[in-house]
PDB file of N, CA and C in Angstrom:
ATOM      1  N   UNK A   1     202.265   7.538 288.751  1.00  0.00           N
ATOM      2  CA  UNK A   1     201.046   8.141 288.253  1.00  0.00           C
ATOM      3  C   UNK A   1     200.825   9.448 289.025  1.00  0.00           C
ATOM      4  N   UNK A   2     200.256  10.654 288.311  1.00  0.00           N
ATOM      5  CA  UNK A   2     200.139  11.635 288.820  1.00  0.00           C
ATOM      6  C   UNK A   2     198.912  11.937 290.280  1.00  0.00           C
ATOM      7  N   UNK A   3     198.903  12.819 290.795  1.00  0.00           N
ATOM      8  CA  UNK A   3     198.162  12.680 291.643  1.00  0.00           C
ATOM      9  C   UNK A   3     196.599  13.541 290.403  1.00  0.00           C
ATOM     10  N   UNK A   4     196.800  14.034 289.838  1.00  0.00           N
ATOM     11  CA  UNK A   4     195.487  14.349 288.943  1.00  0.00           C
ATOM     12  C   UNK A   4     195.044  13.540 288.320  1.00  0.00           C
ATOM     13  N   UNK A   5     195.708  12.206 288.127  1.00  0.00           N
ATOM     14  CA  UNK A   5     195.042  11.084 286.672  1.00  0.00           C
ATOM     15  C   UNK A   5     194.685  10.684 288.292  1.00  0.00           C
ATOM     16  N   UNK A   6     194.594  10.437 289.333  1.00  0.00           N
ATOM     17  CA  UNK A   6     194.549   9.214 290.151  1.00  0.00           C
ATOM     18  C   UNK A   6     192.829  10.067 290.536  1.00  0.00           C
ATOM     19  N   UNK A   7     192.843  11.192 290.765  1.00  0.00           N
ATOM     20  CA  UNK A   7     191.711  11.898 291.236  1.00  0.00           C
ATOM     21  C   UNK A   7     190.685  11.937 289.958  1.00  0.00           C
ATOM     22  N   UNK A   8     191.019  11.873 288.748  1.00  0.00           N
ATOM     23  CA  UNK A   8     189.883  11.755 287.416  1.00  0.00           C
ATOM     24  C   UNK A   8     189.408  10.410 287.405  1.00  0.00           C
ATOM     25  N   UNK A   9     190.258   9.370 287.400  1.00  0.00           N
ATOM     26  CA  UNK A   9     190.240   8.008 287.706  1.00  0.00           C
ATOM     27  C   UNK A   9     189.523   7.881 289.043  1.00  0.00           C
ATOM     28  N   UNK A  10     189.495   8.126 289.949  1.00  0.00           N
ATOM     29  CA  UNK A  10     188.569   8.153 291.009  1.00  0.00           C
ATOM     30  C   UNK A  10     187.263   8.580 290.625  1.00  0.00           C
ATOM     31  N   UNK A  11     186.959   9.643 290.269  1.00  0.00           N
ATOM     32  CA  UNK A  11     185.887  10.465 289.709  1.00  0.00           C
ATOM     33  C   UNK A  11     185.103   9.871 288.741  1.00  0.00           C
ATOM     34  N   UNK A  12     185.792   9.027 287.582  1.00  0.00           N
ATOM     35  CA  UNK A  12     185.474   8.325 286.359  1.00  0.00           C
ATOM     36  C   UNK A  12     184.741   7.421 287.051  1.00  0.00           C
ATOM     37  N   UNK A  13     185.407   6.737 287.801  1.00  0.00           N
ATOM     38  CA  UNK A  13     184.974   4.839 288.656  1.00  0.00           C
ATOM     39  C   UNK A  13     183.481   6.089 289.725  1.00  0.00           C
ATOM     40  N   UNK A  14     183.458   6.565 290.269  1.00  0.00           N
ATOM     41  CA  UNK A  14     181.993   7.061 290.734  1.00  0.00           C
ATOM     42  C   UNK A  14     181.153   7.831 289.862  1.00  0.00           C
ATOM     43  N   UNK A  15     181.164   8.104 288.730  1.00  0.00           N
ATOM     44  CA  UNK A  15     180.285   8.229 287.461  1.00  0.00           C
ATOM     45  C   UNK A  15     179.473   7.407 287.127  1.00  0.00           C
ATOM     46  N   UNK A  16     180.970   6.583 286.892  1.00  0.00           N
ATOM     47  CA  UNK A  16     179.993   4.892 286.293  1.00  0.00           C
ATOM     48  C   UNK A  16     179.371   4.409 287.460  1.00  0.00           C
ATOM     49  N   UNK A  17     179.682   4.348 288.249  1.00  0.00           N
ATOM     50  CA  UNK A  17     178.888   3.806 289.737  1.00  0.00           C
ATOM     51  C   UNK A  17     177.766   4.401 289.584  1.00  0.00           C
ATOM     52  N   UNK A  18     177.283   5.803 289.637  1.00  0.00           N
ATOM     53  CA  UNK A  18     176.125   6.607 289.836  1.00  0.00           C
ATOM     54  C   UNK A  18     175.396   6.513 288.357  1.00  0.00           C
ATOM     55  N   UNK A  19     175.819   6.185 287.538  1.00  0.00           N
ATOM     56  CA  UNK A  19     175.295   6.090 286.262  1.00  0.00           C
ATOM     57  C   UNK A  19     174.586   4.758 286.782  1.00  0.00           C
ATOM     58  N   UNK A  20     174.858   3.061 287.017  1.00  0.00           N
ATOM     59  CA  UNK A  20     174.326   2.281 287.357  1.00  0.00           C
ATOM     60  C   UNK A  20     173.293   2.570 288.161  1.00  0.00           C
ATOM     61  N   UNK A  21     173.458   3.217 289.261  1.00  0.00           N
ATOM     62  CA  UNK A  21     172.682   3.279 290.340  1.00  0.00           C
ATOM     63  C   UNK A  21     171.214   4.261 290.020  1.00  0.00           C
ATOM     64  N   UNK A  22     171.665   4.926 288.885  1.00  0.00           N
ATOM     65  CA  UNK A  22     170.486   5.650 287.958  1.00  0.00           C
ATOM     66  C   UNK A  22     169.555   4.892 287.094  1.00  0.00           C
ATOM     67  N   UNK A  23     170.107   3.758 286.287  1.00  0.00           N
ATOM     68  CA  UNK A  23     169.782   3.064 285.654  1.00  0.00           C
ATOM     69  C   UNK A  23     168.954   1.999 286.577  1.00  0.00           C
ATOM     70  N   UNK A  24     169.176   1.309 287.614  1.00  0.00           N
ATOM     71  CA  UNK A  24     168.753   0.540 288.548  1.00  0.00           C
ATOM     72  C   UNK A  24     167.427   1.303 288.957  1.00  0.00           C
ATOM     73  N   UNK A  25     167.330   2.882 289.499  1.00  0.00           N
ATOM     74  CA  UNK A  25     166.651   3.194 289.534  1.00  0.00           C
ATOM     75  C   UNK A  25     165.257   3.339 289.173  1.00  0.00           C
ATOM     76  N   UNK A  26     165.677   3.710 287.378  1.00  0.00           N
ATOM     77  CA  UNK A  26     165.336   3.646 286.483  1.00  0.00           C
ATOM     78  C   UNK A  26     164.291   2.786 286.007  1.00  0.00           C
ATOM     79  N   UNK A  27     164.679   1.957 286.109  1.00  0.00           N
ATOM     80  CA  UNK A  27     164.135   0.754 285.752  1.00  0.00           C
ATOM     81  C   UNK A  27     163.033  -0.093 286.585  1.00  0.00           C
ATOM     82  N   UNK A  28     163.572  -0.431 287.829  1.00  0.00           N
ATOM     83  CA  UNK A  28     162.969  -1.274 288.722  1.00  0.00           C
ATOM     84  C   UNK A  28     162.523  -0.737 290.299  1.00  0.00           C
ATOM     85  N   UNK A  29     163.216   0.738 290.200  1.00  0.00           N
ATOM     86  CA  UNK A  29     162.680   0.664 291.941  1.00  0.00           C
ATOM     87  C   UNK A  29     161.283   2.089 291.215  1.00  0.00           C
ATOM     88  N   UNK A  30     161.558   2.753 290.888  1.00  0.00           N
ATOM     89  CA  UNK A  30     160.612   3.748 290.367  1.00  0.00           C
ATOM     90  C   UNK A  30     159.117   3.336 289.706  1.00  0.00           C
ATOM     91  N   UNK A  31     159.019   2.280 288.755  1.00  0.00           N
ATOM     92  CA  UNK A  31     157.798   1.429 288.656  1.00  0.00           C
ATOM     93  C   UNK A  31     157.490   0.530 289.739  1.00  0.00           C
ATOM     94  N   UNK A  32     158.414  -0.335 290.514  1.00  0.00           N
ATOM     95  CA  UNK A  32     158.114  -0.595 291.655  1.00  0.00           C
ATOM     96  C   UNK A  32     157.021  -0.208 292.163  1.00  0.00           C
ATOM     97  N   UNK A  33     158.049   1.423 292.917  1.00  0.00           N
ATOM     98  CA  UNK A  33     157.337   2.613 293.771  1.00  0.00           C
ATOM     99  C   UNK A  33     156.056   2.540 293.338  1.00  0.00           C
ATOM    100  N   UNK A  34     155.719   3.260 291.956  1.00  0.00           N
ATOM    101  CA  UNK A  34     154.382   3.033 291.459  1.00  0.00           C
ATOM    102  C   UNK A  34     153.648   2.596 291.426  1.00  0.00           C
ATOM    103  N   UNK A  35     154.160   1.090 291.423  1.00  0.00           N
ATOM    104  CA  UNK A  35     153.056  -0.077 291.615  1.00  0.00           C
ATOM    105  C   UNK A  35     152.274  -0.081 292.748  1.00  0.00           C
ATOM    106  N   UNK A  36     153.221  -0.154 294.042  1.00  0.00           N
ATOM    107  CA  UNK A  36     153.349  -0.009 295.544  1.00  0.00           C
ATOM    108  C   UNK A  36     152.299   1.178 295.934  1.00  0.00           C
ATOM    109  N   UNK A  37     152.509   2.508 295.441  1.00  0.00           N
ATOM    110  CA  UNK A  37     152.097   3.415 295.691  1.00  0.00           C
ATOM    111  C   UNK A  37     151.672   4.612 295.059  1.00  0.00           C
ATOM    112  N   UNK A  38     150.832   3.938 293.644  1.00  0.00           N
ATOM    113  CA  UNK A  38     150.121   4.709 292.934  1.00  0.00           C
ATOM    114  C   UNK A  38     149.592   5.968 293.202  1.00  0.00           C
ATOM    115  N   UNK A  39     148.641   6.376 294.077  1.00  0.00           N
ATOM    116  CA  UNK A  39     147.297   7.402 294.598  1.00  0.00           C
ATOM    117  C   UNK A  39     148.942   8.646 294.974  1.00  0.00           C
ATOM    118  N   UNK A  40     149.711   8.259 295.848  1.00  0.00           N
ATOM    119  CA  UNK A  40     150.778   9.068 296.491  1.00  0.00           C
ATOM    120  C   UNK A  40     152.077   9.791 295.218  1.00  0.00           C
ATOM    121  N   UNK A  41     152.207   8.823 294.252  1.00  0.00           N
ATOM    122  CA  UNK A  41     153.211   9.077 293.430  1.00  0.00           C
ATOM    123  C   UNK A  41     152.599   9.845 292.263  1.00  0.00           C
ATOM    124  N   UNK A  42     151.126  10.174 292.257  1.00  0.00           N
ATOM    125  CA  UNK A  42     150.472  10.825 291.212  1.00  0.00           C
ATOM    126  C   UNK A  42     150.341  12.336 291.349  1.00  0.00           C
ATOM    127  N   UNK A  43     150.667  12.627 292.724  1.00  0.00           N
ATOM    128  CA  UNK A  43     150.036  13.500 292.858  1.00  0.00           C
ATOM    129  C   UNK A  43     151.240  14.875 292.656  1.00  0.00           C
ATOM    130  N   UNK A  44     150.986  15.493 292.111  1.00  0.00           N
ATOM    131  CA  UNK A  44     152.135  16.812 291.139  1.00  0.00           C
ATOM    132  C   UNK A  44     152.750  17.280 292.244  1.00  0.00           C
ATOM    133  N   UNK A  45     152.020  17.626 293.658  1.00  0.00           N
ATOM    134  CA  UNK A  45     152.875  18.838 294.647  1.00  0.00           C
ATOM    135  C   UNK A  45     154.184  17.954 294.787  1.00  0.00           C
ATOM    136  N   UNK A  46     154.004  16.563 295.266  1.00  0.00           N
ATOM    137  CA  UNK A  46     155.032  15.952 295.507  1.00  0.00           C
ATOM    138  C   UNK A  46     156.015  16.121 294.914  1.00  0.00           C
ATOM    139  N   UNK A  47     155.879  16.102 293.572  1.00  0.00           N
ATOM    140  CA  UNK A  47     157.514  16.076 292.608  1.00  0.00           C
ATOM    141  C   UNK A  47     157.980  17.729 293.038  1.00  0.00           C
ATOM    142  N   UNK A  48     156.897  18.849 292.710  1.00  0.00           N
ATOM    143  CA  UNK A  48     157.639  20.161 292.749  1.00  0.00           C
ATOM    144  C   UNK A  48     158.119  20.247 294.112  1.00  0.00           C
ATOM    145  N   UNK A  49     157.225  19.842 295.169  1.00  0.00           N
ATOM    146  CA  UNK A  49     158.250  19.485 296.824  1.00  0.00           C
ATOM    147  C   UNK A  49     159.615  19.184 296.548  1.00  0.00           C
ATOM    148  N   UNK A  50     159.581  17.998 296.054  1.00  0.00           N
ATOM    149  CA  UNK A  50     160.968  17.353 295.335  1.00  0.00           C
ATOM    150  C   UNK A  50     162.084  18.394 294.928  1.00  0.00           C
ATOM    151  N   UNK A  51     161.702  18.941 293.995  1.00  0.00           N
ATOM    152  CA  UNK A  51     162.822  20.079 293.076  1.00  0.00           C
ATOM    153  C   UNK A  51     162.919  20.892 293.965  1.00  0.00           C
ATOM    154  N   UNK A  52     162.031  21.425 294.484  1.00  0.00           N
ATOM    155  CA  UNK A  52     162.373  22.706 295.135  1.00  0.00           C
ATOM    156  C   UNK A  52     163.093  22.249 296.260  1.00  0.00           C
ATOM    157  N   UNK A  53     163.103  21.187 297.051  1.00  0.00           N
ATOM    158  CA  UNK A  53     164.161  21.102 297.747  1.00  0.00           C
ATOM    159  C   UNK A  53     165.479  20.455 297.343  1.00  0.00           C
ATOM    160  N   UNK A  54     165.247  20.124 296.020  1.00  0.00           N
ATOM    161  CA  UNK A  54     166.771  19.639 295.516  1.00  0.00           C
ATOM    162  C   UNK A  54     167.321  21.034 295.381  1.00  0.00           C
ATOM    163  N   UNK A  55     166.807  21.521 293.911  1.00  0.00           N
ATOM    164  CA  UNK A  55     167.593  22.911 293.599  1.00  0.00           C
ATOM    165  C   UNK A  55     167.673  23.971 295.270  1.00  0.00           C
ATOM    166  N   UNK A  56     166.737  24.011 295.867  1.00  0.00           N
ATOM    167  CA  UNK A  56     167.719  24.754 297.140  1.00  0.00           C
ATOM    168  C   UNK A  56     169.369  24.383 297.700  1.00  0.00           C
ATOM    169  N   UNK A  57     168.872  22.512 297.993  1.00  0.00           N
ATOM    170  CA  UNK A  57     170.387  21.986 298.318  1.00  0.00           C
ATOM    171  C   UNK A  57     171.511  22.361 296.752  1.00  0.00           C
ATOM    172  N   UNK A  58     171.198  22.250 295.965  1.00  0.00           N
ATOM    173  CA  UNK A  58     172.246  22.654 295.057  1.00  0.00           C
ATOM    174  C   UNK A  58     172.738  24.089 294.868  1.00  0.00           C
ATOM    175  N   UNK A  59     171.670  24.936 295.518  1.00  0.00           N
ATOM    176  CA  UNK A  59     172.161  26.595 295.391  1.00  0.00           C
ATOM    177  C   UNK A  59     173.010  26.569 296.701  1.00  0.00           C
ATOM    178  N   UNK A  60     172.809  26.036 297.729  1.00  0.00           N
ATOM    179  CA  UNK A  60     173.468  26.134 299.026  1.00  0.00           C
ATOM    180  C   UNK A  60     174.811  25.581 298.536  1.00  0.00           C
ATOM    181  N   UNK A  61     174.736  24.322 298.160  1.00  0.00           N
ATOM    182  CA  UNK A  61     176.565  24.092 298.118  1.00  0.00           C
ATOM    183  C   UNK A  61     177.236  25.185 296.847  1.00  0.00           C
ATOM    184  N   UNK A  62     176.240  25.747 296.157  1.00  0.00           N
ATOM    185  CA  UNK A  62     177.498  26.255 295.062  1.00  0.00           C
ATOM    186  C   UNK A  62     177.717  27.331 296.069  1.00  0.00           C
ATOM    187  N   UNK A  63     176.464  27.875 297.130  1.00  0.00           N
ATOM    188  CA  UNK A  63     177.393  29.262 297.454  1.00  0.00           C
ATOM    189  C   UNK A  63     178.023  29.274 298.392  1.00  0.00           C
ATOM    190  N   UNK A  64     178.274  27.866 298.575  1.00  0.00           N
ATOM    191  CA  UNK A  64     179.165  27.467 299.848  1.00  0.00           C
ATOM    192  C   UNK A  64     180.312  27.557 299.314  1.00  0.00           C
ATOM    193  N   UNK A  65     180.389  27.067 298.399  1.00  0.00           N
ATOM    194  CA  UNK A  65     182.120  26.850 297.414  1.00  0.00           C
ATOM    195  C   UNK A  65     182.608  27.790 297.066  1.00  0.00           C
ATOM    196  N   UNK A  66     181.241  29.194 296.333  1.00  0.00           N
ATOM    197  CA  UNK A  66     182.111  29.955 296.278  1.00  0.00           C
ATOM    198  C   UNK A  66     182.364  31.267 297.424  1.00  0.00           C
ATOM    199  N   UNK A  67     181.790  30.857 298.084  1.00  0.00           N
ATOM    200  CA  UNK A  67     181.899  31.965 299.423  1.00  0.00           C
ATOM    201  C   UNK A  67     183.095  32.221 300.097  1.00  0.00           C
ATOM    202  N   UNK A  68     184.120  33.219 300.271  1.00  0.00           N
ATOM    203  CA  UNK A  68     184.912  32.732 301.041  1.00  0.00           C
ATOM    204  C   UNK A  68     184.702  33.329 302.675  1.00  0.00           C
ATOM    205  N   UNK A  69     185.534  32.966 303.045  1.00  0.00           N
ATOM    206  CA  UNK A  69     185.712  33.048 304.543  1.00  0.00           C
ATOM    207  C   UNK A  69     186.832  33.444 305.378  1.00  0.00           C
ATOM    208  N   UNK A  70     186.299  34.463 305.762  1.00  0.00           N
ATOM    209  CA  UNK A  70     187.495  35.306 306.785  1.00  0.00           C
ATOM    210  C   UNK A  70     187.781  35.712 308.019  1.00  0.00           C
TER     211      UNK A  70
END
């Protein structure tokens, strides 16, 4: 087997993994949360806190990848 089917095949099997682990999410820990902690999970700054520090971490690794280095 090639070393590229073995690395898509790797990649495929942590898709489906993270796809579950979305769905799990999804479902039971996020209403959970809610239940648990209504007054805190309502409140809007929190989520845009949220994004804005996701999309930062996601601008950092792309310009990590494509940055080079000399």
């Amino acid at each position: 087997m090639s070393p590229r089917i073995k690395v898509l095949g790797v990649f495929a099997i942590l898709g489906f993994l993270l796809g579950e682990v979305a769905y799990v999410m999804y479902n039971w820990v996020i209403p959970g949360l809610i239940a648990l902690f209504p007054v805190i999970l309502e409140l809007e700054w929190l989520y845009w806190g949220l994004l804005g520090s996701l999309t930062t971490v996601v601008v950092l690794v792309i310009w990590a990848t494509i940055s080079s280095v000399k």
